[in-house]
Protein backbone atom coordinates (compact mmCIF):
# COMPACT_ATOMS: atom_id res chain seq x y z
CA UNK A 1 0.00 0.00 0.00
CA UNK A 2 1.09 3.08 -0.57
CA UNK A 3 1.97 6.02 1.52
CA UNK A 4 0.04 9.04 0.37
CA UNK A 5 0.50 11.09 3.61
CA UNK A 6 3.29 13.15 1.87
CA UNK A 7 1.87 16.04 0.74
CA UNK A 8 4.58 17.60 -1.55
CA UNK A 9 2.21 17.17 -4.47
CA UNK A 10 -0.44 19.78 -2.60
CA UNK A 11 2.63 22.17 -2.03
CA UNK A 12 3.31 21.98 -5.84
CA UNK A 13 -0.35 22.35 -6.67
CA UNK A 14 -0.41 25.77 -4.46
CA UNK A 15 2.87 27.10 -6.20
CA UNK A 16 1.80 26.70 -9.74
CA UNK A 17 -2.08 28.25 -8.94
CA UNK A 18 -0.02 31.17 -7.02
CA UNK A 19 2.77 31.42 -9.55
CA UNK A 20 -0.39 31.67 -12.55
CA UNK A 21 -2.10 34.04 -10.79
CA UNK A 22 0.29 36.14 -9.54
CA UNK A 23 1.20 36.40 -13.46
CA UNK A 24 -2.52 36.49 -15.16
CA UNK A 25 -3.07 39.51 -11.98
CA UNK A 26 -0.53 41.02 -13.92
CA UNK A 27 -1.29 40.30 -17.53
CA UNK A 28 -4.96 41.95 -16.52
CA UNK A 29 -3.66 44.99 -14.84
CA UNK A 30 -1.85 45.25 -18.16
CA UNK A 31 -5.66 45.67 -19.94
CA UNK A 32 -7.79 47.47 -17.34
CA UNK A 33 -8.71 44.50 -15.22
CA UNK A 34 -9.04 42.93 -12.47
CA UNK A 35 -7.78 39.24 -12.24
CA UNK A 36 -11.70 37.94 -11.89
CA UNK A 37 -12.43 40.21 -14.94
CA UNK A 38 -9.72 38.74 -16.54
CA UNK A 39 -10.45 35.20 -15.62
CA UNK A 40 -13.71 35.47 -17.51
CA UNK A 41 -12.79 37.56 -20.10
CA UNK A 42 -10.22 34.78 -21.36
CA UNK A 43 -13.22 32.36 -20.49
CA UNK A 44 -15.05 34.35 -22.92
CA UNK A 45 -12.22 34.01 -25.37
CA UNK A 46 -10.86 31.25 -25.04
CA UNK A 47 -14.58 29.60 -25.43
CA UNK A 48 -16.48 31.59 -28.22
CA UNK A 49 -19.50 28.59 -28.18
CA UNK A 50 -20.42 29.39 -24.44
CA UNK A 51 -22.64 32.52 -24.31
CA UNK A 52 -24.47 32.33 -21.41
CA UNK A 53 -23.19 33.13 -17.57
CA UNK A 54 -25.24 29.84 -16.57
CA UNK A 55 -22.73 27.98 -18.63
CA UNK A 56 -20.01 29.68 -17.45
CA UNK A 57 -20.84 29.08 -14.00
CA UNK A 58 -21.51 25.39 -14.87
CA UNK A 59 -18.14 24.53 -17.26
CA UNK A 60 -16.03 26.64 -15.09
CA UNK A 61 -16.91 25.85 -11.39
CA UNK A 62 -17.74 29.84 -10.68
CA UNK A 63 -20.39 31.02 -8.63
CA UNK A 64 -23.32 32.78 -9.85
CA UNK A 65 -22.26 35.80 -7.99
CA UNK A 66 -18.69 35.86 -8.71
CA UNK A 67 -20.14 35.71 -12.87
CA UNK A 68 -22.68 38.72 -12.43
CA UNK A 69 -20.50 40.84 -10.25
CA UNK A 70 -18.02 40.39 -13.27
CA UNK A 71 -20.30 40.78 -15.87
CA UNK A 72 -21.18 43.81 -14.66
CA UNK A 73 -18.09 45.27 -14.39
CA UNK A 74 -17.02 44.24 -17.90
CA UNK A 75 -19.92 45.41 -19.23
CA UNK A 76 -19.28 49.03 -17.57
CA UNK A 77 -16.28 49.04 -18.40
CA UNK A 78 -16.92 47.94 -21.88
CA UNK A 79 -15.44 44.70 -22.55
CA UNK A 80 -18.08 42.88 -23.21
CA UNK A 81 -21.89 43.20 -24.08
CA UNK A 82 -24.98 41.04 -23.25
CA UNK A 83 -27.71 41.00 -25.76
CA UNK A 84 -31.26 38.94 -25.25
CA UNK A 85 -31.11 35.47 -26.17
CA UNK A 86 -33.85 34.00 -27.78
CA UNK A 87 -36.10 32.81 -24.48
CA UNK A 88 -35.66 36.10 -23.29
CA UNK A 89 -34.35 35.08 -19.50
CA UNK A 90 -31.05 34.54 -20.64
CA UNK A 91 -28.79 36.51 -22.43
CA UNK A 92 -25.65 35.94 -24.47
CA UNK A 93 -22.39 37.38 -23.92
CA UNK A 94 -19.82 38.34 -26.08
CA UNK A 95 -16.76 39.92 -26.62
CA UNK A 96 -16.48 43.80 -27.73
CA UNK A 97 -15.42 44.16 -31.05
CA UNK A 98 -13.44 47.39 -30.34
CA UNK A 99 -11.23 45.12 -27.33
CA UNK A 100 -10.79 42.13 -29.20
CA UNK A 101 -6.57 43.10 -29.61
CA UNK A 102 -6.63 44.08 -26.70
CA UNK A 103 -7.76 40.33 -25.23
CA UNK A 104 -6.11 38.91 -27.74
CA UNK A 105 -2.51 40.32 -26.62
CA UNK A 106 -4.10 39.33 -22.95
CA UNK A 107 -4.67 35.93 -23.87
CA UNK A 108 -0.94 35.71 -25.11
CA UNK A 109 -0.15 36.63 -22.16
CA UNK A 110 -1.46 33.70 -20.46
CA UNK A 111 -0.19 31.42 -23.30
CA UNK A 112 2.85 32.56 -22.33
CA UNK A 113 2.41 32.04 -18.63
CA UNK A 114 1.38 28.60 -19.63
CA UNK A 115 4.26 27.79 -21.67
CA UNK A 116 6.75 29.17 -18.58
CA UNK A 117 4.75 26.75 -16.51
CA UNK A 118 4.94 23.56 -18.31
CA UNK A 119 9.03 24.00 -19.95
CA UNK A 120 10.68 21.13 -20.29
CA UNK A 121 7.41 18.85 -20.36
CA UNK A 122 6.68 16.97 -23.30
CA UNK A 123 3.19 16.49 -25.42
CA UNK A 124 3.07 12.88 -23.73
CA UNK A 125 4.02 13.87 -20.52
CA UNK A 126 1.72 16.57 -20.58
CA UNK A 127 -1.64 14.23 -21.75
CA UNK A 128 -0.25 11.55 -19.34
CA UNK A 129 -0.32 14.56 -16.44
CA UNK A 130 -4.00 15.21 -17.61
CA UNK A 131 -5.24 11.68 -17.71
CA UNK A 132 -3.76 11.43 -13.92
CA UNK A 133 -5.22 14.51 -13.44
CA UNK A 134 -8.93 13.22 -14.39
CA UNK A 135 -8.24 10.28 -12.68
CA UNK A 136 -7.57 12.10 -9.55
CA UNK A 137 -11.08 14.62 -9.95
CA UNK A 138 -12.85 11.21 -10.69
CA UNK A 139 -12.47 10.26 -7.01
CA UNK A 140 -13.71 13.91 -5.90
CA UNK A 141 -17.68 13.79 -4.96
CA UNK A 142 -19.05 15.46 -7.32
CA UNK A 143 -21.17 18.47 -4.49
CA UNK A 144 -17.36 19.38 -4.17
CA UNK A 145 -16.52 20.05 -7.57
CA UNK A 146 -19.62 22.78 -8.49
């Protein structure tokens, strides 16, 4: 049996979330945002198909709160807009046209903090560190991981 008592693998976890924030906090400031703001604007980006801040809040494990407080605060500050969808209750948001550089030179930003992250780790190391990964979430009850 194995001893999984040593928790070296929860001090890396906290380094790399601390060390990627610390940077995408950055990368924001860089564009007028906060890092939440940012965090959803590269949502936003990075996932054209999703339009709705139910789906967000669904795909992405943020709470309904932490989506409309940031909604609308990009929307004031005019990153992006919300227009009716077609039930009416729901609206779809989207991306300004008139910021799209600007998110895109954001979202190269966090490319790039990606990249820093994961030097010197292969393509199969890196799909063999996500299927461990999913193996790992799969034994997380799933109240925990909304």
């Amino acid at each position: 049996m194995e001893d999984y008592t040593d928790s070296r693998w929860l001090k890396i976890a906290n380094h790399l979330s601390k060390f990627y924030n610390q940077e995408l906090e950055k990368a924001a400031a860089e564009v007028g945002l906060s890092l939440s703001e940012g965090k959803l604007t590269l949502f936003l980006h990075n996932n054209p198909e999703v339009k709705q801040a139910k789906e967000i809040t669904i795909i992405r494990g943020f709470s309904k709160g932490y989506v409309s407080q940031n909604v609308k605060r990009l929307k004031e500050k005019g990153y992006i807009r919300s227009e009716a969808a077609s039930d009416r209750r729901n609206y779809e948001l989207s991306i300004c046209a008139d910021k799209t550089g600007l998110i895109e030179t954001f979202a190269g930003r966090q490319r790039a903090i990606l990249a820093e992250i994961f030097k010197g780790v292969s393509a199969d190391e890196f799909r063999e560190l996500q299927a461990l990964l999913e193996k790992l979430e799969s034994n997380i009850p799933e109240d925990i991981k909304k």
